[in-house]
N, C-alpha and C. Protein backbone atom coordinates (compact mmCIF):
# COMPACT_ATOMS: atom_id res chain seq x y z
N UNK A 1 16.75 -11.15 2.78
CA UNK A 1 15.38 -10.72 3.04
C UNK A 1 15.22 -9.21 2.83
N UNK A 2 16.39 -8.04 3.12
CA UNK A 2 16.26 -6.80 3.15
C UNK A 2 16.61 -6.55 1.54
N UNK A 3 16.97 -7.30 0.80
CA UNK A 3 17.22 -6.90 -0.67
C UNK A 3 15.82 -7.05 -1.06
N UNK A 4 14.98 -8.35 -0.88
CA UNK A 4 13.82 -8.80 -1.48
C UNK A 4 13.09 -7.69 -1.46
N UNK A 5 12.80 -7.34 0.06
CA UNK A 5 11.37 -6.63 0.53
C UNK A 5 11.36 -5.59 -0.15
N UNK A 6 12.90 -4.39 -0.01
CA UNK A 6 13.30 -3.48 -0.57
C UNK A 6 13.10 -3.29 -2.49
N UNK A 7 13.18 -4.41 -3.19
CA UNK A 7 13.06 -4.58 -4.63
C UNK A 7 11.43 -4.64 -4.75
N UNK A 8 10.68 -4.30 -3.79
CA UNK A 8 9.30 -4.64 -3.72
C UNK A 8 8.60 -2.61 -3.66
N UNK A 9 9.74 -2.28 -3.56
CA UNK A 9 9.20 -0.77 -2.89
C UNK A 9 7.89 -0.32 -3.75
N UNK A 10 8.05 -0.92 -5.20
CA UNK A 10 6.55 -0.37 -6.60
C UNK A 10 5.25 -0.31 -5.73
N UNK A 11 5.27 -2.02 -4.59
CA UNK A 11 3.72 -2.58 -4.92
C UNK A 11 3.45 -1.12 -3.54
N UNK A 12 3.73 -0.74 -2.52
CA UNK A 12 3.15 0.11 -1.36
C UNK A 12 2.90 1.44 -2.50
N UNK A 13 4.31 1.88 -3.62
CA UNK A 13 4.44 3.60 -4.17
C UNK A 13 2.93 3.36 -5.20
N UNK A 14 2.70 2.17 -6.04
CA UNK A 14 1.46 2.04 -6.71
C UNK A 14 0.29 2.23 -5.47
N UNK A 15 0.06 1.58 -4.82
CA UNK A 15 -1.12 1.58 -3.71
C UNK A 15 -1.06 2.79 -3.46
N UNK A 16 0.00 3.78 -2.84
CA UNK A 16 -0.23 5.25 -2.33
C UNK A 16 -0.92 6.06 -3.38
N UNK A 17 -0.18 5.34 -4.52
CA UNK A 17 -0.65 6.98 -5.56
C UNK A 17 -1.86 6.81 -6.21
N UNK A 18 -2.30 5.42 -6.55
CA UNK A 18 -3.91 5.35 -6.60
C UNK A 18 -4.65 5.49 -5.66
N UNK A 19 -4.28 5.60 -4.18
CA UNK A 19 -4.93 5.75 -2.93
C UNK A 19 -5.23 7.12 -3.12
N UNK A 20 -4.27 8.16 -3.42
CA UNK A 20 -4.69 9.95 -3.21
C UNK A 20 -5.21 10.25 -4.61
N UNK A 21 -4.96 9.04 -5.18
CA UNK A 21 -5.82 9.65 -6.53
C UNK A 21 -7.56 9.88 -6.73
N UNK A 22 -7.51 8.47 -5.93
CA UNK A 22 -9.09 8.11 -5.82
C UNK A 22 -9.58 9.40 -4.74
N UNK A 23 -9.03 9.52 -3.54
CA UNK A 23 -9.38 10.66 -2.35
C UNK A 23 -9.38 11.87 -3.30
N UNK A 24 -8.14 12.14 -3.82
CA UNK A 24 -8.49 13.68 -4.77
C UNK A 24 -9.77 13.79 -5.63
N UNK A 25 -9.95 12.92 -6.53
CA UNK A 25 -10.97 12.81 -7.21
C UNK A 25 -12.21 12.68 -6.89
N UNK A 26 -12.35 12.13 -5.52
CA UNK A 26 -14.01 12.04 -4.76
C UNK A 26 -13.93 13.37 -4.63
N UNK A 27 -13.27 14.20 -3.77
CA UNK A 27 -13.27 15.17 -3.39
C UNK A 27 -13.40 16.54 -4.01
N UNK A 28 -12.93 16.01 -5.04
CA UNK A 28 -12.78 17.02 -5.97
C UNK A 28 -13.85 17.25 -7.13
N UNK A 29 -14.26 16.35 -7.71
CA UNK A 29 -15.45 15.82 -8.37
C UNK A 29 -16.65 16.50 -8.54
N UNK A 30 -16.47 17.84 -8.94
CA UNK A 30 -17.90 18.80 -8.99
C UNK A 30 -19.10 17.39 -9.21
N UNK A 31 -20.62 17.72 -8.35
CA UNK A 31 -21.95 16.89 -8.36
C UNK A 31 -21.36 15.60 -8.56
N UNK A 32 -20.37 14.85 -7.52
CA UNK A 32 -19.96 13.58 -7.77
C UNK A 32 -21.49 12.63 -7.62
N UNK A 33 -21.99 11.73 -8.46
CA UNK A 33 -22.78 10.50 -8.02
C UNK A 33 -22.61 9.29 -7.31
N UNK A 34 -23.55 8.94 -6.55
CA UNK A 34 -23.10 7.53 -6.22
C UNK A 34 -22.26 7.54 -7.13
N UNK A 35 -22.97 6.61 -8.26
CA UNK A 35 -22.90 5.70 -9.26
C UNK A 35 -21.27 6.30 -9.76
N UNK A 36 -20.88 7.45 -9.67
CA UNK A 36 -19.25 8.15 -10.15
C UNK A 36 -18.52 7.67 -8.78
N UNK A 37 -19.38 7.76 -7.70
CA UNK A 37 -18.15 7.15 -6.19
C UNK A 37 -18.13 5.37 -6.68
N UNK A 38 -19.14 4.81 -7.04
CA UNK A 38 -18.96 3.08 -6.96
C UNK A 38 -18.07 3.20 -8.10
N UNK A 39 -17.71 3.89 -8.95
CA UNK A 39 -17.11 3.59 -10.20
C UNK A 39 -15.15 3.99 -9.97
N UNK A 40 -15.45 4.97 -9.36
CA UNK A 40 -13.87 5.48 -8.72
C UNK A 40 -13.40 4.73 -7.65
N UNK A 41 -14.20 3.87 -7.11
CA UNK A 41 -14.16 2.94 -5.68
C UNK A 41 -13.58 1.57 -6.10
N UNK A 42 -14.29 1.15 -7.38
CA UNK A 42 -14.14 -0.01 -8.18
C UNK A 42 -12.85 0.05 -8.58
N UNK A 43 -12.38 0.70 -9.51
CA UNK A 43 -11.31 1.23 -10.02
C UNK A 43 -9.93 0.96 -9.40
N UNK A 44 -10.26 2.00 -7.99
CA UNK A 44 -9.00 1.91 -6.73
C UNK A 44 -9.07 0.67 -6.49
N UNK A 45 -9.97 -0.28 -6.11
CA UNK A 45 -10.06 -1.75 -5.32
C UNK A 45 -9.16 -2.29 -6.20
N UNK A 46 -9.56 -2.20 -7.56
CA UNK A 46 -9.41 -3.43 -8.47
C UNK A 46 -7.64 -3.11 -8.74
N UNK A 47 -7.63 -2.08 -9.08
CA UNK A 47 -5.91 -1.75 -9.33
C UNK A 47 -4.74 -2.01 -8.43
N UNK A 48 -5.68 -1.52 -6.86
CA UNK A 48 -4.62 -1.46 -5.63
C UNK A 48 -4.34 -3.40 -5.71
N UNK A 49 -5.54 -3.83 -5.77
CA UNK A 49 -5.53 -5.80 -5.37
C UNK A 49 -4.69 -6.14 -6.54
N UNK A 50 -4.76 -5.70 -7.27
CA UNK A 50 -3.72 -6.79 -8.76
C UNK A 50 -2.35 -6.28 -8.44
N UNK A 51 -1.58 -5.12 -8.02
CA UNK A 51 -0.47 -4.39 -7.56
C UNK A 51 -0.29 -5.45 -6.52
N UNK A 52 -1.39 -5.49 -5.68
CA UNK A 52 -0.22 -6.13 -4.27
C UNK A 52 -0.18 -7.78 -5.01
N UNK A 53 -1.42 -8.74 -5.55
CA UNK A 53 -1.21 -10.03 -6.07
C UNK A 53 -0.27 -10.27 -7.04
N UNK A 54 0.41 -9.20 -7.53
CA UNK A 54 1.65 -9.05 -8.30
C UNK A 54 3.16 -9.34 -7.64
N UNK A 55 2.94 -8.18 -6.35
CA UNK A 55 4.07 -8.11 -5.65
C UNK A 55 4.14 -9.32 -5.03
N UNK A 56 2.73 -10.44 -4.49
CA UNK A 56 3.17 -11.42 -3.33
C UNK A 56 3.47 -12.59 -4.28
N UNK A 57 3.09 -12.53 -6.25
CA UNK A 57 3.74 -13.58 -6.93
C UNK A 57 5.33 -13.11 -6.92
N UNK A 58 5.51 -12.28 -6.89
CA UNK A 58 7.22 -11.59 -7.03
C UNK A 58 7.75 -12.48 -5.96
N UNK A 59 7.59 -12.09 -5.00
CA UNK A 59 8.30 -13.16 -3.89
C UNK A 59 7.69 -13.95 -3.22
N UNK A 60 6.93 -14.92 -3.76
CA UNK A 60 6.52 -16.39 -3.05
C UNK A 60 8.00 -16.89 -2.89
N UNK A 61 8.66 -16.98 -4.14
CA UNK A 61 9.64 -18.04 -3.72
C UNK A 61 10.70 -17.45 -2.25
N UNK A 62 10.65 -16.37 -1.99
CA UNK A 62 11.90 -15.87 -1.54
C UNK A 62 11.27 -15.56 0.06
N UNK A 63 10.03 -15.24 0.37
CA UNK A 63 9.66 -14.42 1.19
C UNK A 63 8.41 -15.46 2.08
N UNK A 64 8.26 -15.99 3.01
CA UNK A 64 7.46 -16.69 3.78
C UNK A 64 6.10 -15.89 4.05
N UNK A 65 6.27 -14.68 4.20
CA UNK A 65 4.45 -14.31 4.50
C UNK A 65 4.04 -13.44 3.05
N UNK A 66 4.60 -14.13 1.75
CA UNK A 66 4.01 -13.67 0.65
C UNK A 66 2.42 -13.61 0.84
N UNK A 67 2.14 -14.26 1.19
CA UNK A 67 0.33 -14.78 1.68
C UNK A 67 -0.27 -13.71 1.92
N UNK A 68 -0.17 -13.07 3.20
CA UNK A 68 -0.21 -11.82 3.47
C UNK A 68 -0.59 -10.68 2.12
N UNK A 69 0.52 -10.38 1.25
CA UNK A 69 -0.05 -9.78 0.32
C UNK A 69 -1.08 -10.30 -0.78
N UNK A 70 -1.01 -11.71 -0.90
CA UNK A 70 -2.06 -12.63 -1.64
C UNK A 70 -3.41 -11.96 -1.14
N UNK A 71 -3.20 -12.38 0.22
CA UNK A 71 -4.88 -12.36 0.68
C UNK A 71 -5.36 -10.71 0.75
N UNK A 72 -4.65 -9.96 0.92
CA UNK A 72 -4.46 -8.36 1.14
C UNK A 72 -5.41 -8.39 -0.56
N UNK A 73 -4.44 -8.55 -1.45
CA UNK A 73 -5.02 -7.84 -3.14
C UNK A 73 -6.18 -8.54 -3.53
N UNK A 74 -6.87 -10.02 -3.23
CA UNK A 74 -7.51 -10.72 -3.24
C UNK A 74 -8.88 -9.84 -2.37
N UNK A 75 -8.45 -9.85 -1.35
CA UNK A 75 -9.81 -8.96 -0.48
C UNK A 75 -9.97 -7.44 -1.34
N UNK A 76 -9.04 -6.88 -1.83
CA UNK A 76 -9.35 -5.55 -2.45
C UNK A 76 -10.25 -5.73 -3.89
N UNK A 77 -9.36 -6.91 -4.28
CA UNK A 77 -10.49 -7.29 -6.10
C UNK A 77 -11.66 -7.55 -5.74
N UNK A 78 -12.07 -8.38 -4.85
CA UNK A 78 -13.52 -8.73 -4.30
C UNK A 78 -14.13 -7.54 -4.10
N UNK A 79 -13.84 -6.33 -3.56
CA UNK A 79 -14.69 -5.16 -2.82
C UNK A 79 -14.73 -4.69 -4.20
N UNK A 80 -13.61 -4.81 -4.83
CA UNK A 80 -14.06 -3.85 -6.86
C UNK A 80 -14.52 -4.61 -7.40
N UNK A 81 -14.91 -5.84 -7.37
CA UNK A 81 -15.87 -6.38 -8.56
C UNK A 81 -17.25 -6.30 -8.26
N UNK A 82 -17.49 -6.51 -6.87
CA UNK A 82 -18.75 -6.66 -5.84
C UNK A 82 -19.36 -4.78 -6.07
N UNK A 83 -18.24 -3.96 -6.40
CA UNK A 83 -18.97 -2.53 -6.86
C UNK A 83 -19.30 -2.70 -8.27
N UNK A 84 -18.36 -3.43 -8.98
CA UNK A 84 -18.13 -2.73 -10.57
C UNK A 84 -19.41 -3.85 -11.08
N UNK A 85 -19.42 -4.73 -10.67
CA UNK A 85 -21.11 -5.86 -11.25
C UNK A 85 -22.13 -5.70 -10.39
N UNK A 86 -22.05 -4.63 -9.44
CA UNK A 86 -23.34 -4.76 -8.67
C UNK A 86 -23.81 -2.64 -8.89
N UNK A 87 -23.58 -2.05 -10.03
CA UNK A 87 -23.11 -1.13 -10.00
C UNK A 87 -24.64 -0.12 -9.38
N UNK A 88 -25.94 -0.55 -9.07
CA UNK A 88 -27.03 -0.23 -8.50
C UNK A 88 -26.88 -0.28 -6.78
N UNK A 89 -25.69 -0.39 -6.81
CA UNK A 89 -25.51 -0.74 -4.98
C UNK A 89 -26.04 0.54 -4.49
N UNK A 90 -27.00 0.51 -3.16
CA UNK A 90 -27.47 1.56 -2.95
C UNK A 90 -26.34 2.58 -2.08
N UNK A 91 -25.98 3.51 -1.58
CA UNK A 91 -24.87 3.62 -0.73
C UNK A 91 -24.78 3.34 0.70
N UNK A 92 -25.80 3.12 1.25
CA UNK A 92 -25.71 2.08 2.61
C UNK A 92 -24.13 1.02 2.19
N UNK A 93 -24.66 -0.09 1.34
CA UNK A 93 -24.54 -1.46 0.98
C UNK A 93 -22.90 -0.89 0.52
N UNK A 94 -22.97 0.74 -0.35
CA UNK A 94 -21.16 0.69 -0.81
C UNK A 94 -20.36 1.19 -0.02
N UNK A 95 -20.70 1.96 1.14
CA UNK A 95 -20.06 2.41 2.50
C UNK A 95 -19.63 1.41 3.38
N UNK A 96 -20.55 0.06 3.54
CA UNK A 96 -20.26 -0.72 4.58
C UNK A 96 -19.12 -2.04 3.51
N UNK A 97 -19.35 -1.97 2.21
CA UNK A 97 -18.21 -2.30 1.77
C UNK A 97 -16.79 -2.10 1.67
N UNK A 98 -17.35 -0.62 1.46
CA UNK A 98 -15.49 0.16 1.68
C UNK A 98 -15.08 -0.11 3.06
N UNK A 99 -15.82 -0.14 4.03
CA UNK A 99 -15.34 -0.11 5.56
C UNK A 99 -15.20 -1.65 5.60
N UNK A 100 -15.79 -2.55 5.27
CA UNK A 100 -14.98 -3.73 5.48
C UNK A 100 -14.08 -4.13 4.59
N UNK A 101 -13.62 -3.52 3.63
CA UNK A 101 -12.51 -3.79 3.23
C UNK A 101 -11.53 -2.74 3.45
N UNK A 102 -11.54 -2.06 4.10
CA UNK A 102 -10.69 -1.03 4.98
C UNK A 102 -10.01 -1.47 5.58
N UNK A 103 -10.83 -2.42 6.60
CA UNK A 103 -10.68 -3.35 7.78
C UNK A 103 -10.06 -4.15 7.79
N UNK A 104 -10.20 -5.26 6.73
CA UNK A 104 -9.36 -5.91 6.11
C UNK A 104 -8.08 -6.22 5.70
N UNK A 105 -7.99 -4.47 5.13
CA UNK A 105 -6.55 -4.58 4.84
C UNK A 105 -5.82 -3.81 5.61
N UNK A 106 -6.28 -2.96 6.69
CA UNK A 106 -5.98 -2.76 7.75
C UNK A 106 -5.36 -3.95 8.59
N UNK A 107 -5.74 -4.70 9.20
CA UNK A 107 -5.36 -6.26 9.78
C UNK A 107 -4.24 -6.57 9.21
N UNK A 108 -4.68 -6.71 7.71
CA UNK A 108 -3.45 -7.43 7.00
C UNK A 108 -2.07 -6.85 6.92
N UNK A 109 -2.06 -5.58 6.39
CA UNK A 109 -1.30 -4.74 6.79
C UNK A 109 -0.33 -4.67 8.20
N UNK A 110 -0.95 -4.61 9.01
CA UNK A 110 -0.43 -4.48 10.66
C UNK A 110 0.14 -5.52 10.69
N UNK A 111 -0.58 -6.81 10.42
CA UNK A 111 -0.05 -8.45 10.62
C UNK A 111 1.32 -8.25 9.62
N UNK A 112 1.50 -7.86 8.39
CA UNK A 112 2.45 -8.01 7.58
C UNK A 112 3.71 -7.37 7.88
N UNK A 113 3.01 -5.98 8.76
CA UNK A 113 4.69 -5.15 9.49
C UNK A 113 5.20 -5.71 10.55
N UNK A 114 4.17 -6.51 11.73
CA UNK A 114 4.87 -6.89 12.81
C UNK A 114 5.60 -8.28 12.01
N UNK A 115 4.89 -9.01 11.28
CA UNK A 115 5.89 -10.27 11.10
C UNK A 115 7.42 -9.85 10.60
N UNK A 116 7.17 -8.80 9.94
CA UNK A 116 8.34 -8.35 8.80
C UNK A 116 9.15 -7.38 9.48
N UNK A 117 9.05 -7.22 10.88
CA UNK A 117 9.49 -5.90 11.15
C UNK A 117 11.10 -6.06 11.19
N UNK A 118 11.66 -6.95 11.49
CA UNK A 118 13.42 -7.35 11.28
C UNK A 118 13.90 -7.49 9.95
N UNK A 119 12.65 -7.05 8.99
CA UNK A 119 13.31 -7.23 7.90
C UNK A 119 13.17 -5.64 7.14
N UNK A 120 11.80 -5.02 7.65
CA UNK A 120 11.84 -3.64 6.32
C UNK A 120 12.16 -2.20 7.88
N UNK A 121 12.56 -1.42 7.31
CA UNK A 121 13.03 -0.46 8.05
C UNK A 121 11.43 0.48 7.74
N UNK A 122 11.19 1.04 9.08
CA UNK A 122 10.11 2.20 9.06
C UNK A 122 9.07 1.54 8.47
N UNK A 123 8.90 0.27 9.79
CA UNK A 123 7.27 -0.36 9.24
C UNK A 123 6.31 0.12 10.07
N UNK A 124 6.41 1.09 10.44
CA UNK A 124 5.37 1.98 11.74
C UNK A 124 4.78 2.54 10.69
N UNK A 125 5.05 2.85 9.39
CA UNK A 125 4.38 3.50 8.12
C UNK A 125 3.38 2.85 8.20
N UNK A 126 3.78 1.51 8.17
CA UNK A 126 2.60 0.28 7.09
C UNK A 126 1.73 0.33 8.13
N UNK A 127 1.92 0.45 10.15
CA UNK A 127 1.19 -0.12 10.99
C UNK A 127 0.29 1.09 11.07
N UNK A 128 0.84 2.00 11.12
CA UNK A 128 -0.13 3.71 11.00
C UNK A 128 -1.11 3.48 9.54
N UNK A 129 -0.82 2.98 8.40
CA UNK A 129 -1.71 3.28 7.52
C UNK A 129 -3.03 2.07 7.87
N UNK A 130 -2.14 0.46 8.38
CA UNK A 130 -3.26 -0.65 9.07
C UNK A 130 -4.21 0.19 9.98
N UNK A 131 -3.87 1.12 10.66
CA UNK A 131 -4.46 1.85 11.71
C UNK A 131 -5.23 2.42 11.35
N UNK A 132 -5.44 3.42 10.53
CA UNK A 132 -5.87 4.19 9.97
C UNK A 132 -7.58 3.43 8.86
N UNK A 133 -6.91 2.70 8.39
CA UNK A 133 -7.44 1.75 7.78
C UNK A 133 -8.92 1.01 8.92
N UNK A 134 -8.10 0.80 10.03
CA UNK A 134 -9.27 0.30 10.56
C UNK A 134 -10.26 0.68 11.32
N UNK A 135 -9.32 2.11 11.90
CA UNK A 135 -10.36 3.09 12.66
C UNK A 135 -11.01 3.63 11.21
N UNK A 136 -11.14 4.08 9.95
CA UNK A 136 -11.98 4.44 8.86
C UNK A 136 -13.19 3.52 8.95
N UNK A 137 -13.16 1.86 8.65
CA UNK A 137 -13.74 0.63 8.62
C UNK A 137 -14.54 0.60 10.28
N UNK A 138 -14.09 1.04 11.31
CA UNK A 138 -14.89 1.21 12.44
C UNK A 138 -16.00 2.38 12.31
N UNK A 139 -15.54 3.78 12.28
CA UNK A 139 -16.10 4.89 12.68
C UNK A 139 -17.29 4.54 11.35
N UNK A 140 -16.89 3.90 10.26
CA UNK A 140 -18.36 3.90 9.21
C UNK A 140 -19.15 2.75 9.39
N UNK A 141 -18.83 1.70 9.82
CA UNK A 141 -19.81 0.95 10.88
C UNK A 141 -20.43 1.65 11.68
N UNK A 142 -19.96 2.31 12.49
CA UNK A 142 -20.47 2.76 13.65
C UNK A 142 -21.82 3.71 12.89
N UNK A 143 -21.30 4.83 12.01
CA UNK A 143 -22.30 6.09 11.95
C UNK A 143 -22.43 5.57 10.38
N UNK A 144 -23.21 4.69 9.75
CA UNK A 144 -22.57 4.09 7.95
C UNK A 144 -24.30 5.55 7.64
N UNK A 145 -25.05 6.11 8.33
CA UNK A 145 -26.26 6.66 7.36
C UNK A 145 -25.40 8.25 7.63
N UNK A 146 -24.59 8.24 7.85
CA UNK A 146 -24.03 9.82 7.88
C UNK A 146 -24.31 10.36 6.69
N UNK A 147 -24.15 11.93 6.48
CA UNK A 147 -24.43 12.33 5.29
C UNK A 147 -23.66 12.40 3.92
N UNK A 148 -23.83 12.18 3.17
CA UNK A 148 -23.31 12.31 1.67
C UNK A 148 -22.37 12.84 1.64
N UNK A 149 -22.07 13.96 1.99
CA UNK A 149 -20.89 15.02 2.00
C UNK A 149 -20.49 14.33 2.70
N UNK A 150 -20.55 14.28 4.57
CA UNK A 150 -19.86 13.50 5.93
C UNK A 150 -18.82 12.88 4.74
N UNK A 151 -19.83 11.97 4.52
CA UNK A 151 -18.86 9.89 3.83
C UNK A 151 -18.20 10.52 3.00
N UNK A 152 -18.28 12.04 1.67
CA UNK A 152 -17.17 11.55 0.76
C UNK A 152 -16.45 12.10 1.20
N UNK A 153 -16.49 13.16 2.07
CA UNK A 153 -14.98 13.46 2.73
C UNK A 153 -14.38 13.02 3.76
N UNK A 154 -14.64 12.21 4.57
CA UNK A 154 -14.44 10.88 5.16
C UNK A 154 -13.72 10.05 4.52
N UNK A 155 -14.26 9.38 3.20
CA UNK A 155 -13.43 8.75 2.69
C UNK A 155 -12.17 9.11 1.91
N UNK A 156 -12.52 10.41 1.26
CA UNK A 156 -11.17 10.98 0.70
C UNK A 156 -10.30 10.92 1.59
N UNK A 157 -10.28 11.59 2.86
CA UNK A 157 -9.26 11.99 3.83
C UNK A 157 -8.40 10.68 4.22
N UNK A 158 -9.66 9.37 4.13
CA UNK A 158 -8.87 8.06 4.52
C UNK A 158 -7.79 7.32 3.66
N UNK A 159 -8.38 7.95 2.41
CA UNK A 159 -8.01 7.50 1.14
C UNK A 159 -6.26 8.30 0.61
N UNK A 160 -6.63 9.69 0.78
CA UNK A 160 -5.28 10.41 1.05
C UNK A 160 -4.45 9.80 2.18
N UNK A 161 -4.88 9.70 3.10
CA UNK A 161 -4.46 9.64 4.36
C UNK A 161 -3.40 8.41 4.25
N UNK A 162 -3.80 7.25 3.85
CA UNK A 162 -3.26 5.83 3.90
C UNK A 162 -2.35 6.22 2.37
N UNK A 163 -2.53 6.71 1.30
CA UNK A 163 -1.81 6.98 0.64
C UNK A 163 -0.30 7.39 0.74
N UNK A 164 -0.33 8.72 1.34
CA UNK A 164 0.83 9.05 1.77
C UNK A 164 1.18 8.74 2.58
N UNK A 165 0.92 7.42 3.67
CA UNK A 165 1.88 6.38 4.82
C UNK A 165 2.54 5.87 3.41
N UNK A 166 1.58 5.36 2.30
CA UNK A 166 2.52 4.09 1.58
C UNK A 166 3.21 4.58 1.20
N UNK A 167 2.91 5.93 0.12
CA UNK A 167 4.21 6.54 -0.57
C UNK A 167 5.13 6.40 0.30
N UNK A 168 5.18 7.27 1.13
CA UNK A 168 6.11 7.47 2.02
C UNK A 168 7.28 6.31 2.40
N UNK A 169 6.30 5.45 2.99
CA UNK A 169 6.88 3.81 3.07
C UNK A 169 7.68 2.96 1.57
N UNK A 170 7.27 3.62 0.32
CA UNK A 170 7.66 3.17 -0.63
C UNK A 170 9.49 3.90 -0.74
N UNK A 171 9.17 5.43 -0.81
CA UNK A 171 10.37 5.88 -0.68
C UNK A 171 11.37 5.47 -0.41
N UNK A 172 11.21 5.53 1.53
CA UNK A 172 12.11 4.61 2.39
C UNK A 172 12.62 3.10 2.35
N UNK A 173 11.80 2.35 1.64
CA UNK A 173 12.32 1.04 1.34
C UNK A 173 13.22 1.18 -0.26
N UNK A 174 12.46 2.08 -1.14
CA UNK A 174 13.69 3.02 -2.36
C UNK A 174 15.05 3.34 -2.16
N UNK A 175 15.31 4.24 -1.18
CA UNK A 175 16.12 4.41 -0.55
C UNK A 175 16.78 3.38 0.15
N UNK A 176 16.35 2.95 0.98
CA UNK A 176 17.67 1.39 0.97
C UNK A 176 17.58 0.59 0.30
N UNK A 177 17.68 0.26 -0.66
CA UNK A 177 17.49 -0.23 -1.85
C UNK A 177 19.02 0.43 -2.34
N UNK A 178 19.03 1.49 -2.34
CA UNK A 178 20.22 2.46 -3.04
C UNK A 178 21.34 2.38 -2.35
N UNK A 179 20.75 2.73 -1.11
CA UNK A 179 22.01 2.42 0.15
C UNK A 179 22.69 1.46 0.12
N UNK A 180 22.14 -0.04 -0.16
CA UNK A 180 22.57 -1.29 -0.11
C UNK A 180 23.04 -1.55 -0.86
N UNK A 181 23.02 -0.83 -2.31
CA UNK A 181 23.67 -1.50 -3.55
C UNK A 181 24.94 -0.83 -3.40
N UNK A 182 24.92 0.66 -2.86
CA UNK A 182 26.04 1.54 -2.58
C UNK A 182 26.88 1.10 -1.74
N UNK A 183 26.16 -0.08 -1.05
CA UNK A 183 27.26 -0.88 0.49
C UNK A 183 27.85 -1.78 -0.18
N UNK A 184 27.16 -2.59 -1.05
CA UNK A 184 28.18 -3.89 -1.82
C UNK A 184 29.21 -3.30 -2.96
N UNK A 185 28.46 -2.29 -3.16
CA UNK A 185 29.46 -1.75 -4.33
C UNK A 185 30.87 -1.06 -3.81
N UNK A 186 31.13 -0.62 -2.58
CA UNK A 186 31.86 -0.43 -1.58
C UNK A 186 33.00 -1.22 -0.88
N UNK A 187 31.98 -2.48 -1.25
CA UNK A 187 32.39 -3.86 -0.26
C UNK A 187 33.57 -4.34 -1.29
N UNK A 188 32.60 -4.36 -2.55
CA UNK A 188 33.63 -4.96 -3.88
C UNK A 188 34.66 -4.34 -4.17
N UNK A 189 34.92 -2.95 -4.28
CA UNK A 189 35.90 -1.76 -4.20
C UNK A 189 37.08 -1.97 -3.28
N UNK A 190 36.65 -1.96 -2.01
CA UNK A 190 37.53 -2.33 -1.13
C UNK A 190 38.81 -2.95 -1.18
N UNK A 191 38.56 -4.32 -1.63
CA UNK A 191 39.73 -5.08 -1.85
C UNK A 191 41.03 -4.60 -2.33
N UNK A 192 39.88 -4.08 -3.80
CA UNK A 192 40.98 -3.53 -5.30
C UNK A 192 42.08 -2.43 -4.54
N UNK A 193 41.21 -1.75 -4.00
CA UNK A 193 42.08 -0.45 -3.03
C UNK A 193 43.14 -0.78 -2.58
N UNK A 194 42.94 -1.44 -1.62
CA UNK A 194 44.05 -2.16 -0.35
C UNK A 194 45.28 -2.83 -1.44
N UNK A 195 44.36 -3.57 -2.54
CA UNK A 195 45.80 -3.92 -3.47
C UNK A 195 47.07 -2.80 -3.67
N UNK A 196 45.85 -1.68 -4.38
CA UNK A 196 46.64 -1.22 -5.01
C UNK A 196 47.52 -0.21 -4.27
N UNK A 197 47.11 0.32 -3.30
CA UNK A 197 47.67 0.90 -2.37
C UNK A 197 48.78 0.16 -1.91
N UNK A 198 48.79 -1.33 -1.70
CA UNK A 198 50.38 -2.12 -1.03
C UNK A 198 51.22 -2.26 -2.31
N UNK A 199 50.88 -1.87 -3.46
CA UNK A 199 51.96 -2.17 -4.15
C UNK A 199 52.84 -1.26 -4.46
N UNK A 200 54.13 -0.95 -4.52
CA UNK A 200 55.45 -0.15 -4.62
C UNK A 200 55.18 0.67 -5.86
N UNK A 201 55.08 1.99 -5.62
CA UNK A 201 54.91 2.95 -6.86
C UNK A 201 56.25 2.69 -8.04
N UNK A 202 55.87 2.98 -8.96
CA UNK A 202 56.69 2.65 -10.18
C UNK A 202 57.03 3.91 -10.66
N UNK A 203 58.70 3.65 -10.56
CA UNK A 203 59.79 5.08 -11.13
C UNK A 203 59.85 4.69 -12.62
């Protein structure tokens, strides 16, 4: 199970780095438009959901809450197509989208570290970015007519924010990944050693 999850480290390091890409770019975006936020919004949804429906076909066979990431990339393509064909969405209608699919994968997320937690090391990453994720998806329910500026830097910050949990989280599952191959490769070594070490040096 710790080889699987670990050979998985792409689908969280893809999600982080389109996550701060999209936050840099709202943010950054001299006279950003709606219509340039639904289009950079679309973009992130649609890329982050095919990354994780990638990773949970990678290990259906091997991994029991593949589902989890099914339904995770599945809820993200829905929030990017629902921007990218509805591209007149007024921004009420694309704020309370992003926040419920925040929410969403917030849940999913959290649900996916506690089930998995005996299996991936430093899943407080994944439960801090679920967190994060859902207090974003709350606080824009709560205040969704805030101002223009408020929401895009709001969302950048959420968008950075959950980014670098995943990177981060991607790393660390990278890293044992390395560790582990360095342990069997160790393991296999071993033997040869002990041989060669008991046998009588040759005059």
């Amino acid at each position: 199970m710790n080889s699987m999850l670990s050979k998985s480290w792409w689908v969280p390091a893809v999600r982080g780095v389109v996550a701060i890409l999209f936050g840099i770019l709202a943010i950054s975006w001299p006279g950003l438009t709606l219509l340039g936020l639904i289009a950079l919004f679309a973009a992130y949804a649609l890329v982050s959901g095919v990354v994780s429906v990638a990773g949970a076909f990678q290990n259906r066979k091997t991994d029991d809450e593949w589902w989890l990431s099914l339904l995770l990339g599945l809820t993200a393509i829905g929030a990017g197509v629902i921007a990218l064909i509805h591209p007149g969405l007024t921004a009420l209608v694309l704020v309370l989208v992003m926040a419920a699919n925040a929410m969403i994968s917030g849940v999913l997320d959290i649900a996916a570290a506690i089930r998995l937690r005996k299996a991936i090391r430093n899943e407080w990453m994944l439960i801090l970015s679920g967190a994060v994720s859902i207090a974003f998806g709350v606080l824009v329910f709560l205040y969704p007519g805030a101002g223009a500026m408020a929401l895009i830097w709001l969302i950048s910050l959420y968008a950075i924010l959950t980014g670098a949990l995943l990177l981060g989280l991607a790393f660390r599952m990278r890293a044992g990944t390395r560790a582990e191959t360095g342990g069997v490769m160790e393991r296999r070594m071993t033997p040869d050693r002990r041989m060669t070490a008991g046998r009588p040096a040759h005059t």
